[in-house]
PDB file of N, CA and C in Angstrom:
ATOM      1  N   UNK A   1       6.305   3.096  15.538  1.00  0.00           N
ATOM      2  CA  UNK A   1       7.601   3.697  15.494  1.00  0.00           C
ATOM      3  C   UNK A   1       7.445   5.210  15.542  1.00  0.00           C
ATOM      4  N   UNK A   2       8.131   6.056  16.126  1.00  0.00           N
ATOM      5  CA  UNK A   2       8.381   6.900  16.498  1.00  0.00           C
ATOM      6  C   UNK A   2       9.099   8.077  15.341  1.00  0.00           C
ATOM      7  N   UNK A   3       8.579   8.892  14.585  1.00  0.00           N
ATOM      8  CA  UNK A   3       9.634   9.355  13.556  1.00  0.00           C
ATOM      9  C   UNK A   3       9.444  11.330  13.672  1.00  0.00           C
ATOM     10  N   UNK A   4       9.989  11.761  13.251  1.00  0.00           N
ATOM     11  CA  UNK A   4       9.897  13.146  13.019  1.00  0.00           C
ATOM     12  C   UNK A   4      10.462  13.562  11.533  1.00  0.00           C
ATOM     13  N   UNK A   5       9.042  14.695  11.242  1.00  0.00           N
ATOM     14  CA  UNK A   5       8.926  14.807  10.214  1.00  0.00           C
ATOM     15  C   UNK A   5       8.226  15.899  10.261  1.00  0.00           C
ATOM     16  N   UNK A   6       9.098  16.998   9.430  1.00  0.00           N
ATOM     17  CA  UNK A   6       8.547  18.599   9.448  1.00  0.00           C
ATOM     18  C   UNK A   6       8.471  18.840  10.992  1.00  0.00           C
ATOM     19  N   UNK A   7       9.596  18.301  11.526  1.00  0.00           N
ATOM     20  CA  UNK A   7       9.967  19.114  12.963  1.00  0.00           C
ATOM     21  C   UNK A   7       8.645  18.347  14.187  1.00  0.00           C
ATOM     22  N   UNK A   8       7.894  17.747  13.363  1.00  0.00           N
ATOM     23  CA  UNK A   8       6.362  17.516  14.302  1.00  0.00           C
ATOM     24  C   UNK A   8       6.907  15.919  14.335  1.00  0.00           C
ATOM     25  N   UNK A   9       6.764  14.972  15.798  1.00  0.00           N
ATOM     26  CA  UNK A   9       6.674  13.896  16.093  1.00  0.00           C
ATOM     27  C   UNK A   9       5.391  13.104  15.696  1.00  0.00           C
ATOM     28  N   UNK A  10       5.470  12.106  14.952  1.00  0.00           N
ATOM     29  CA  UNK A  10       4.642  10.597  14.639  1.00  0.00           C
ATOM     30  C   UNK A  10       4.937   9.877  14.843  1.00  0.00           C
ATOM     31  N   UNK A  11       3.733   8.952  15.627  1.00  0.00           N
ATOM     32  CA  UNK A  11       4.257   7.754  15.865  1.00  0.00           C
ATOM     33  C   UNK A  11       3.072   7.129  14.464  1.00  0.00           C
ATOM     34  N   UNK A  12       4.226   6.164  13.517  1.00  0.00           N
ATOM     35  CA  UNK A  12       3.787   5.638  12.957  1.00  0.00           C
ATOM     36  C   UNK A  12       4.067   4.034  12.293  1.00  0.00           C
ATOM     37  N   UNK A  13       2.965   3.490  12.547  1.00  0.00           N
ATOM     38  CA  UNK A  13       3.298   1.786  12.310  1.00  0.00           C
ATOM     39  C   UNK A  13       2.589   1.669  10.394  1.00  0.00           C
ATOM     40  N   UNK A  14       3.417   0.360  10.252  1.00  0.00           N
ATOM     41  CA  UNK A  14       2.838  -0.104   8.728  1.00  0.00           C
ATOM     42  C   UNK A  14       1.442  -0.209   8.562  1.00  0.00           C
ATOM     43  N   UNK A  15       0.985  -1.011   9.239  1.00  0.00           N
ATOM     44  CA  UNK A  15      -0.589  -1.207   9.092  1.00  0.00           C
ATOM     45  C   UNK A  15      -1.435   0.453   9.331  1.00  0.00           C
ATOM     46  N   UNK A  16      -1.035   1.413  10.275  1.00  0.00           N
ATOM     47  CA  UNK A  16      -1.416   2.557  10.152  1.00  0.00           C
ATOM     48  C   UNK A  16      -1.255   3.638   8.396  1.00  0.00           C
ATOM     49  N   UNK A  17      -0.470   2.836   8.146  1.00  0.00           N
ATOM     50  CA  UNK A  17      -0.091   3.493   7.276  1.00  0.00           C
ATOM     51  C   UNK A  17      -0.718   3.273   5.626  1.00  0.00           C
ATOM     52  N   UNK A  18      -0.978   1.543   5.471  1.00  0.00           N
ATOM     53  CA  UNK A  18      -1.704   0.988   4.666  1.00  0.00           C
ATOM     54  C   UNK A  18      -3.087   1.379   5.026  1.00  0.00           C
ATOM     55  N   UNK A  19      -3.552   1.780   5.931  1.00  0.00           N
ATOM     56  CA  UNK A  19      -5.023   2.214   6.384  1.00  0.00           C
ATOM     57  C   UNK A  19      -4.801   3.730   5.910  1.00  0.00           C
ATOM     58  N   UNK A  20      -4.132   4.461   6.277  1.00  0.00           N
ATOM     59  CA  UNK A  20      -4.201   5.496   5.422  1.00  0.00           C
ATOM     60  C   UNK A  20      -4.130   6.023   3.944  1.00  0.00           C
ATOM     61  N   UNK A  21      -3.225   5.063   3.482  1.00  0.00           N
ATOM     62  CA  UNK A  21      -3.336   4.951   1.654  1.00  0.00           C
ATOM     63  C   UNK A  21      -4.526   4.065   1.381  1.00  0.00           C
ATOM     64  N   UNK A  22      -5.328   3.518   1.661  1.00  0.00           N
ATOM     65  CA  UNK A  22      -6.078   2.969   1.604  1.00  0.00           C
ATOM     66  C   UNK A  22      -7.342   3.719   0.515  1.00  0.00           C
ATOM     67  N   UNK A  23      -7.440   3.480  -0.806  1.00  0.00           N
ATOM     68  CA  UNK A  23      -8.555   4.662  -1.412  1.00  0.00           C
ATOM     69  C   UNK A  23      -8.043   5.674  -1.904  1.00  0.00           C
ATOM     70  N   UNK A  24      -6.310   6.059  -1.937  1.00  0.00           N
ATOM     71  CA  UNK A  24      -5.526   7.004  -2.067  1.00  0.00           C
ATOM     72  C   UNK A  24      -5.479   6.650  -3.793  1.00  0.00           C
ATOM     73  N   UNK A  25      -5.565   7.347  -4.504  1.00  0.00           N
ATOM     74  CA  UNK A  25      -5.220   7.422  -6.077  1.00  0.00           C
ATOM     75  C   UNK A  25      -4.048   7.336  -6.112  1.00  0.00           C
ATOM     76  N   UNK A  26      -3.289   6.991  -6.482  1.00  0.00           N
ATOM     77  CA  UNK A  26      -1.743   7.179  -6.849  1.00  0.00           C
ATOM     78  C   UNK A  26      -1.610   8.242  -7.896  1.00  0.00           C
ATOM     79  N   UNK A  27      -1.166   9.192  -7.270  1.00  0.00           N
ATOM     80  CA  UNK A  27      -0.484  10.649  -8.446  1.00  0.00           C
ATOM     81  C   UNK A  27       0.957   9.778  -9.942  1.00  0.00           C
ATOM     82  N   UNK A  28       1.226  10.402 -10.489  1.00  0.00           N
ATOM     83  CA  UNK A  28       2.420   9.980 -11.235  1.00  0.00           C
ATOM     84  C   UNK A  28       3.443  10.078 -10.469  1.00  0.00           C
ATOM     85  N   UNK A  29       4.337   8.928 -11.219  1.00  0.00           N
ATOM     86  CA  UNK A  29       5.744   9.177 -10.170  1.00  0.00           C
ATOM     87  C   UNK A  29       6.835   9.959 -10.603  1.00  0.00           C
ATOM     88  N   UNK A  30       7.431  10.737 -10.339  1.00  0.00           N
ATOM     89  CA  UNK A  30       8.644  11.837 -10.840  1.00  0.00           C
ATOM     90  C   UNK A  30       9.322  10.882 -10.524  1.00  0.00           C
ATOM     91  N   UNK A  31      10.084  11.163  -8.794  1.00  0.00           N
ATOM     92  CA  UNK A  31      10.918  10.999  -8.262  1.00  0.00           C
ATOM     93  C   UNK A  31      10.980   9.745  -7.381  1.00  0.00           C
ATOM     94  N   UNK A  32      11.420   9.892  -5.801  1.00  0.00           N
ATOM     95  CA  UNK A  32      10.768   8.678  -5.036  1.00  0.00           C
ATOM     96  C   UNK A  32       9.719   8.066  -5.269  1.00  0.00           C
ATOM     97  N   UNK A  33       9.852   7.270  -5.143  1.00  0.00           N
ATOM     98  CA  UNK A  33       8.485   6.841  -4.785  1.00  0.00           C
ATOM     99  C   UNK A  33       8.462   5.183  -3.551  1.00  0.00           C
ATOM    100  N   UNK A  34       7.169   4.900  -3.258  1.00  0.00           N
ATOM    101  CA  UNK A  34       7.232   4.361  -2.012  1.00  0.00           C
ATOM    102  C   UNK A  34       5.942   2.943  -2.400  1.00  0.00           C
ATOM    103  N   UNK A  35       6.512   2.047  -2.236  1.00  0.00           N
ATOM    104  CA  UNK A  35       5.198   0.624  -3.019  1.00  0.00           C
ATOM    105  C   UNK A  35       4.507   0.011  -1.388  1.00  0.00           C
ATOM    106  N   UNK A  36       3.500   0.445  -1.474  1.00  0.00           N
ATOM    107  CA  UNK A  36       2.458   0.208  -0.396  1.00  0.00           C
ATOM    108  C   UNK A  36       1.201  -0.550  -0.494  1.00  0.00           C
ATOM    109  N   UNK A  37       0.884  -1.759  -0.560  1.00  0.00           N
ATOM    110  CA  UNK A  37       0.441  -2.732  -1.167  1.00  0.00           C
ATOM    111  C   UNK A  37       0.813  -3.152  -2.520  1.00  0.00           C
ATOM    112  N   UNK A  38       0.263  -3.202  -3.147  1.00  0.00           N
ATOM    113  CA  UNK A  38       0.577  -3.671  -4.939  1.00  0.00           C
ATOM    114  C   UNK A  38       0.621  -2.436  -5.469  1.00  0.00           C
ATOM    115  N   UNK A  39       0.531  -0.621  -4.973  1.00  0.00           N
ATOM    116  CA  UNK A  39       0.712   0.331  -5.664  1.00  0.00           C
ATOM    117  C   UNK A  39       1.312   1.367  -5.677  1.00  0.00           C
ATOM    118  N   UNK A  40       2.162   2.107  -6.537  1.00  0.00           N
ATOM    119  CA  UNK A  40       3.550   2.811  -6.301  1.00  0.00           C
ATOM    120  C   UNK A  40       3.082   4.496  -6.046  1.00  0.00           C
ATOM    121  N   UNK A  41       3.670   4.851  -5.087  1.00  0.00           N
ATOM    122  CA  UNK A  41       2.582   6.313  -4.733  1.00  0.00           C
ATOM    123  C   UNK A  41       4.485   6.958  -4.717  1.00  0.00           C
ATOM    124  N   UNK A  42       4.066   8.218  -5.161  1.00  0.00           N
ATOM    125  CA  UNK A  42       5.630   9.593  -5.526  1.00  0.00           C
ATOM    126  C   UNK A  42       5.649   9.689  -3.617  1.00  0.00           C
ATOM    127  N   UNK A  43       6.996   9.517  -3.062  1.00  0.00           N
ATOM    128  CA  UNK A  43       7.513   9.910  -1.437  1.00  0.00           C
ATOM    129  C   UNK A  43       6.172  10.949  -1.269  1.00  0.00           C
ATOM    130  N   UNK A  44       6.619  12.014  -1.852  1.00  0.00           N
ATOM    131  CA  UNK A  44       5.617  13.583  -1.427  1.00  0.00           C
ATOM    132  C   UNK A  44       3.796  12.794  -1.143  1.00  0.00           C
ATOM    133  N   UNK A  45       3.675  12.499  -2.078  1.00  0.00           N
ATOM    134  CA  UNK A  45       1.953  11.852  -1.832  1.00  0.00           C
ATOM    135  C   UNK A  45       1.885  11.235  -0.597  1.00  0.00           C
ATOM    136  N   UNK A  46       2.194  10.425  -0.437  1.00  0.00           N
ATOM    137  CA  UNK A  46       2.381   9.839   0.934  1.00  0.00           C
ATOM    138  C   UNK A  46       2.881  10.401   2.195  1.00  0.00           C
ATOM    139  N   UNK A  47       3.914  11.321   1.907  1.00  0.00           N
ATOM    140  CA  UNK A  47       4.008  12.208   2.934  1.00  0.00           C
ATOM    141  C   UNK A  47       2.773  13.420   3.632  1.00  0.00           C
ATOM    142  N   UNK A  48       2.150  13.719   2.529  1.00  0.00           N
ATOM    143  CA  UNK A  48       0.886  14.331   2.645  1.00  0.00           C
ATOM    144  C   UNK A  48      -0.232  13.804   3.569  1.00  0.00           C
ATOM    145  N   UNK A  49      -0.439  12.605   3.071  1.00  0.00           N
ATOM    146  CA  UNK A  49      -1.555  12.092   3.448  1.00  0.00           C
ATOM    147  C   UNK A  49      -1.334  11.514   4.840  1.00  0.00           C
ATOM    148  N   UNK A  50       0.046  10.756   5.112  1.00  0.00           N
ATOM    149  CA  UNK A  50       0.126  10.187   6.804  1.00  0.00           C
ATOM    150  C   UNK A  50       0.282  11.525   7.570  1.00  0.00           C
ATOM    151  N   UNK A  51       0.917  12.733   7.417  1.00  0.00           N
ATOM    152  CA  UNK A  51       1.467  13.610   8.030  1.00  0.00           C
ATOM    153  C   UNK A  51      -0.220  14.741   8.072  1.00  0.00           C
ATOM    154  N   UNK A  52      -0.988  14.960   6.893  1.00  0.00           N
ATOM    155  CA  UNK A  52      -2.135  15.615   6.938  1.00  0.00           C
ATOM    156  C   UNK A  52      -0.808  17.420   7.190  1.00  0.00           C
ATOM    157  N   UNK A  53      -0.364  17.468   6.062  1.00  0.00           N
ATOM    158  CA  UNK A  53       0.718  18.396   6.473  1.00  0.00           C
ATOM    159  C   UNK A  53       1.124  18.997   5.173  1.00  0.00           C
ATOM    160  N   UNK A  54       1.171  20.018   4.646  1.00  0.00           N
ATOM    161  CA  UNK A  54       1.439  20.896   3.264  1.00  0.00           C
ATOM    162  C   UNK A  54       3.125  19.790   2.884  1.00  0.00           C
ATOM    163  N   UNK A  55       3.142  19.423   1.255  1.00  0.00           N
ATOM    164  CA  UNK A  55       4.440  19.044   1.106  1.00  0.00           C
ATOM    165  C   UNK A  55       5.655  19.986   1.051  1.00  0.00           C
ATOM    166  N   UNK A  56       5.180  21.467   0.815  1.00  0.00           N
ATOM    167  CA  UNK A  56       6.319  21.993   1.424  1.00  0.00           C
ATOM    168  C   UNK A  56       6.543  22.318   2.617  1.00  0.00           C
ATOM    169  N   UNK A  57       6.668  21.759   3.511  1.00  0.00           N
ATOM    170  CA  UNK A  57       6.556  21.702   4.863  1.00  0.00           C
ATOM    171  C   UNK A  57       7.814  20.716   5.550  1.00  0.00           C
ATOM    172  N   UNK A  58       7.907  19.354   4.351  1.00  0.00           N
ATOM    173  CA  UNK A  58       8.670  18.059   4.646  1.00  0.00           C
ATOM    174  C   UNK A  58       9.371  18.172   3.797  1.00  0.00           C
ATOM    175  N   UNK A  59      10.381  16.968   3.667  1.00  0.00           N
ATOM    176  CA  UNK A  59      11.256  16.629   2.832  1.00  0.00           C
ATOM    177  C   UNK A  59      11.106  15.250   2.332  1.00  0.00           C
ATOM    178  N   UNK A  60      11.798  14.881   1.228  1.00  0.00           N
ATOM    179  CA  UNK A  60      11.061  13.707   0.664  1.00  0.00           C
ATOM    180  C   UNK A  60      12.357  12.697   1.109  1.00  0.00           C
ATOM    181  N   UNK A  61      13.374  13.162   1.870  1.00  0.00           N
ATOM    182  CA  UNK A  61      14.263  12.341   2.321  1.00  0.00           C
ATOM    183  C   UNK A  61      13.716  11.994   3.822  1.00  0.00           C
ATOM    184  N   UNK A  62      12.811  13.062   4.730  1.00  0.00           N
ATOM    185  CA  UNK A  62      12.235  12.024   6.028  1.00  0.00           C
ATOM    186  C   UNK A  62      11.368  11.471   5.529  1.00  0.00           C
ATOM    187  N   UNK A  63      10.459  11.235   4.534  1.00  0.00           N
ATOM    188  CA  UNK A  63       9.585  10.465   4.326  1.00  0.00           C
ATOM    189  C   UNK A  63      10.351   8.990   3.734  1.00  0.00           C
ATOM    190  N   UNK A  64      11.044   9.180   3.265  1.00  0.00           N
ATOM    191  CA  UNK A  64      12.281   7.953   2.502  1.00  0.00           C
ATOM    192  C   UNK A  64      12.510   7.207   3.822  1.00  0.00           C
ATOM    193  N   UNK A  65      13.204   7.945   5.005  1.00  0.00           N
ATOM    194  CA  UNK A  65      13.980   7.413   6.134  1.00  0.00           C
ATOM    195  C   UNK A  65      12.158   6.933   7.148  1.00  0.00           C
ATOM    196  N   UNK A  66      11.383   7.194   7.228  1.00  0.00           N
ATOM    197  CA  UNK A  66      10.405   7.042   7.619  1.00  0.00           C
ATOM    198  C   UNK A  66       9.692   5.416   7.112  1.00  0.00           C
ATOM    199  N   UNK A  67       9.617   5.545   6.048  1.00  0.00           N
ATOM    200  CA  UNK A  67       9.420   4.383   5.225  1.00  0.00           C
ATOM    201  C   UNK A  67       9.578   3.491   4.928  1.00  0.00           C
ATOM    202  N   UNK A  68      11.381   3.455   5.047  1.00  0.00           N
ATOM    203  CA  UNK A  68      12.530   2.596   5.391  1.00  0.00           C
ATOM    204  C   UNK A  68      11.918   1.823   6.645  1.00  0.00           C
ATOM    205  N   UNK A  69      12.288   2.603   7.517  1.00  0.00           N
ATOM    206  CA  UNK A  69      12.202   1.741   8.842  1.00  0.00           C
ATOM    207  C   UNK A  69      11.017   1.310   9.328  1.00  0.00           C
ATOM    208  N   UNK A  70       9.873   1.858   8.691  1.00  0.00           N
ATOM    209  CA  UNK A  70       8.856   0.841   8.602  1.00  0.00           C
ATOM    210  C   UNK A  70       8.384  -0.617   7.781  1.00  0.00           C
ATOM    211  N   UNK A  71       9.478  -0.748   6.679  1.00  0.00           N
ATOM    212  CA  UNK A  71       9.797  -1.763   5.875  1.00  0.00           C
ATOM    213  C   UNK A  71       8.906  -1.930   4.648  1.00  0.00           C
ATOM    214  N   UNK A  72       8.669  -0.748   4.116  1.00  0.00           N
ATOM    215  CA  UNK A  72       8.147  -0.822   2.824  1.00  0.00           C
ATOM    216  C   UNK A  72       9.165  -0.286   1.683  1.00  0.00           C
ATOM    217  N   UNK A  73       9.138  -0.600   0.573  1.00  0.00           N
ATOM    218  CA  UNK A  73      10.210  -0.900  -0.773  1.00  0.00           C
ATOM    219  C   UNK A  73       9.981   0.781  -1.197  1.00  0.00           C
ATOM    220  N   UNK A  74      11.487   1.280  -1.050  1.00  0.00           N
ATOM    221  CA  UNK A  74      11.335   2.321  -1.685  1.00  0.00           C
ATOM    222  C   UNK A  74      12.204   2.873  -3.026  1.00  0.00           C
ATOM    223  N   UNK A  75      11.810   3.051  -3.876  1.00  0.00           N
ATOM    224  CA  UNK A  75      12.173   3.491  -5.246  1.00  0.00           C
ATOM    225  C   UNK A  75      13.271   4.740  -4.914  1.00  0.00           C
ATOM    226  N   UNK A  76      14.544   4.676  -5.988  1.00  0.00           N
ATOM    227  CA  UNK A  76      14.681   5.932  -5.789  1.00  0.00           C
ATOM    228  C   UNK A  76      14.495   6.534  -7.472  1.00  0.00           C
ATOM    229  N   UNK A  77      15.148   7.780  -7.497  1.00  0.00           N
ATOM    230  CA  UNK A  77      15.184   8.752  -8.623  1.00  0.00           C
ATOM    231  C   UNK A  77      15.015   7.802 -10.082  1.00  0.00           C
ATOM    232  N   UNK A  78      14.585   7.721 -10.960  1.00  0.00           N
ATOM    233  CA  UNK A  78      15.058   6.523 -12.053  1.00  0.00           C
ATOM    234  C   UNK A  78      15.639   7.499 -12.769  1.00  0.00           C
ATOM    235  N   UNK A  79      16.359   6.552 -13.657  1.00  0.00           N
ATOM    236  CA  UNK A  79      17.383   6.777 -13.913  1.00  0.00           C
ATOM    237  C   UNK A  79      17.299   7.845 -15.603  1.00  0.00           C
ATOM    238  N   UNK A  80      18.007   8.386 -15.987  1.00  0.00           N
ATOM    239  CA  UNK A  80      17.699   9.247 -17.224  1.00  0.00           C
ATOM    240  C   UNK A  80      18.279   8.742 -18.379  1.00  0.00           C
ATOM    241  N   UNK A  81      17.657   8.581 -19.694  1.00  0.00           N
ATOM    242  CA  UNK A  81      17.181   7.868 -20.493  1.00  0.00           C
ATOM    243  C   UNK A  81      18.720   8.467 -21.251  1.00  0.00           C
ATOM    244  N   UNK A  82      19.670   7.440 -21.991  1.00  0.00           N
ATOM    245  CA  UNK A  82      20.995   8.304 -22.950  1.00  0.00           C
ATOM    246  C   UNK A  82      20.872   9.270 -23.602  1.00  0.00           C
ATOM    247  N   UNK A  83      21.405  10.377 -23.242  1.00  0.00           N
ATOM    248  CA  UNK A  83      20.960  11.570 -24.799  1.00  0.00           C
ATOM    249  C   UNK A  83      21.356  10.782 -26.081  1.00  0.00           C
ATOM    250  N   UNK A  84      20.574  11.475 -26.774  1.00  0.00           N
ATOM    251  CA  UNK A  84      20.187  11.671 -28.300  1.00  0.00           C
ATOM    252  C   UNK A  84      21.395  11.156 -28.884  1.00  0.00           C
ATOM    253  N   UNK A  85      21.821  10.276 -29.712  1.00  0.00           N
ATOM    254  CA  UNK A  85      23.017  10.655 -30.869  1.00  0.00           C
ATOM    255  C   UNK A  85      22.961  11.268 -31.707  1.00  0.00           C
ATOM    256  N   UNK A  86      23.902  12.304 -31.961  1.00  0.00           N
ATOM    257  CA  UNK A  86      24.400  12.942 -33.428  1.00  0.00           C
ATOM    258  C   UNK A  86      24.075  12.418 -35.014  1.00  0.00           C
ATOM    259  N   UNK A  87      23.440  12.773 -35.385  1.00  0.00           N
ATOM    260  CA  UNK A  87      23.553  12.044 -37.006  1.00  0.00           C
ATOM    261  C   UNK A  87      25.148  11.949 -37.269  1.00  0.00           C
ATOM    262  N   UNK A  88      26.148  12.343 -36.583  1.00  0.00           N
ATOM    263  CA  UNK A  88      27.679  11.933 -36.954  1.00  0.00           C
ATOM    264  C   UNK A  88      27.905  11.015 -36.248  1.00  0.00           C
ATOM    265  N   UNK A  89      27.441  11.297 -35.119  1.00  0.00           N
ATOM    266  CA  UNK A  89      27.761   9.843 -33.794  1.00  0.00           C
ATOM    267  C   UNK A  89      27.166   8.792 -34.210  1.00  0.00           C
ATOM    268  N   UNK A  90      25.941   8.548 -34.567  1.00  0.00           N
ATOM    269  CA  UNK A  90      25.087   7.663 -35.129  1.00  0.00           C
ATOM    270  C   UNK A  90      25.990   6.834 -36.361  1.00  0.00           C
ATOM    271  N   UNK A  91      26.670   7.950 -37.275  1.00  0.00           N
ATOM    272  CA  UNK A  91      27.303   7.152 -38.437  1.00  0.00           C
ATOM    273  C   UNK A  91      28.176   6.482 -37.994  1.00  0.00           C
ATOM    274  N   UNK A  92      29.044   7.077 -37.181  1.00  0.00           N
ATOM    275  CA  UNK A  92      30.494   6.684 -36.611  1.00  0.00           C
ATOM    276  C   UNK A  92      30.299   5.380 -35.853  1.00  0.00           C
ATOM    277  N   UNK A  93      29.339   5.036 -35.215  1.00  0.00           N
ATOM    278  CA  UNK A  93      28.912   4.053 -34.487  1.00  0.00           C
ATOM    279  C   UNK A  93      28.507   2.570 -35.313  1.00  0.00           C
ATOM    280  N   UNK A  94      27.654   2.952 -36.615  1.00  0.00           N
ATOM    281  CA  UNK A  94      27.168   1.918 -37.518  1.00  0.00           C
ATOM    282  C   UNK A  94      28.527   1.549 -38.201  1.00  0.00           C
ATOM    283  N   UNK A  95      29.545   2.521 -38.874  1.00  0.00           N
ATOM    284  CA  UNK A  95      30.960   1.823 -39.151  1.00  0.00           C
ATOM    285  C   UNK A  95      31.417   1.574 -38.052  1.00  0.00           C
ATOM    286  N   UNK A  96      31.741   1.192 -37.055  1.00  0.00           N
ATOM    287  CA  UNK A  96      32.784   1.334 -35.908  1.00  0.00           C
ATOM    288  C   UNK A  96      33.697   1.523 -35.408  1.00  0.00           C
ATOM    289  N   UNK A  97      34.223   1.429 -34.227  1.00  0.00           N
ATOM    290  CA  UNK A  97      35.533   2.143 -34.521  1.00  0.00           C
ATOM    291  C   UNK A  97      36.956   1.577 -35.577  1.00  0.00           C
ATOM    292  N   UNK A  98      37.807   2.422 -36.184  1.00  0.00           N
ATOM    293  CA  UNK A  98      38.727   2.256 -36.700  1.00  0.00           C
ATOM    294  C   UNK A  98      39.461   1.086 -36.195  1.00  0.00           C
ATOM    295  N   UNK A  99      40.750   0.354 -36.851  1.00  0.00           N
ATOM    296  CA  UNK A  99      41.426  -0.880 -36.565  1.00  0.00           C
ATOM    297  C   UNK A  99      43.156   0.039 -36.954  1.00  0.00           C
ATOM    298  N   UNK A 100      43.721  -0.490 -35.618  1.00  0.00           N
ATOM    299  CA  UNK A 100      44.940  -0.074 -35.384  1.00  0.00           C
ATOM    300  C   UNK A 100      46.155  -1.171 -35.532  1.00  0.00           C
ATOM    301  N   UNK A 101      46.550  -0.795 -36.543  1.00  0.00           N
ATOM    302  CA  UNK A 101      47.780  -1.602 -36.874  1.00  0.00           C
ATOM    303  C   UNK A 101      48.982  -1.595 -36.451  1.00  0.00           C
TER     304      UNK A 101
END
């Protein structure tokens, strides 16, 4: 498949692509991320390594759309954990709310 990325044309297939992660460490995941055999590599890592190209150079949305249409499972942002409760919110919560007559 045919994709562009950082303005530069690749043609790139799945199996090219599993040959290139191939031996690749998986960095931690922030953000995207992209599951390429049994292991979850951050969009940017992978963009690096098929492209051989600085990550500020790309975007982690052509590597997303790249990825896609080669048919591998892509993660997005997860999700952010509830802030904190209040030691008042916390109380207010263990009584619950009031009963309206």
């Amino acid at each position: 498949m045919r994709c562009v990325i950082a303005r530069f044309p690749f043609d790139l297939t799945k199996v090219g692509v599993l040959e290139s992660m191939k031996g690749v460490k998986p960095e931690t995941v922030v953000g995207e991320s992209v599951i390429i055999g049994r292991r979850v590599y951050p969009v940017m890592q992978v963009g690096q390594v098929i492209t051989r190209q600085d990550r500020r150079d790309f975007s982690a949305g052509e590597v997303v759309r790249a990825m896609v249409q080669l048919g591998f499972t892509v993660r997005g942002l997860p999700e952010a954990p509830p802030a904190p409760l209040s030691p008042l919110q916390q109380a207010s919560a263990m009584l619950g709310s009031p009963v309206s007559v």
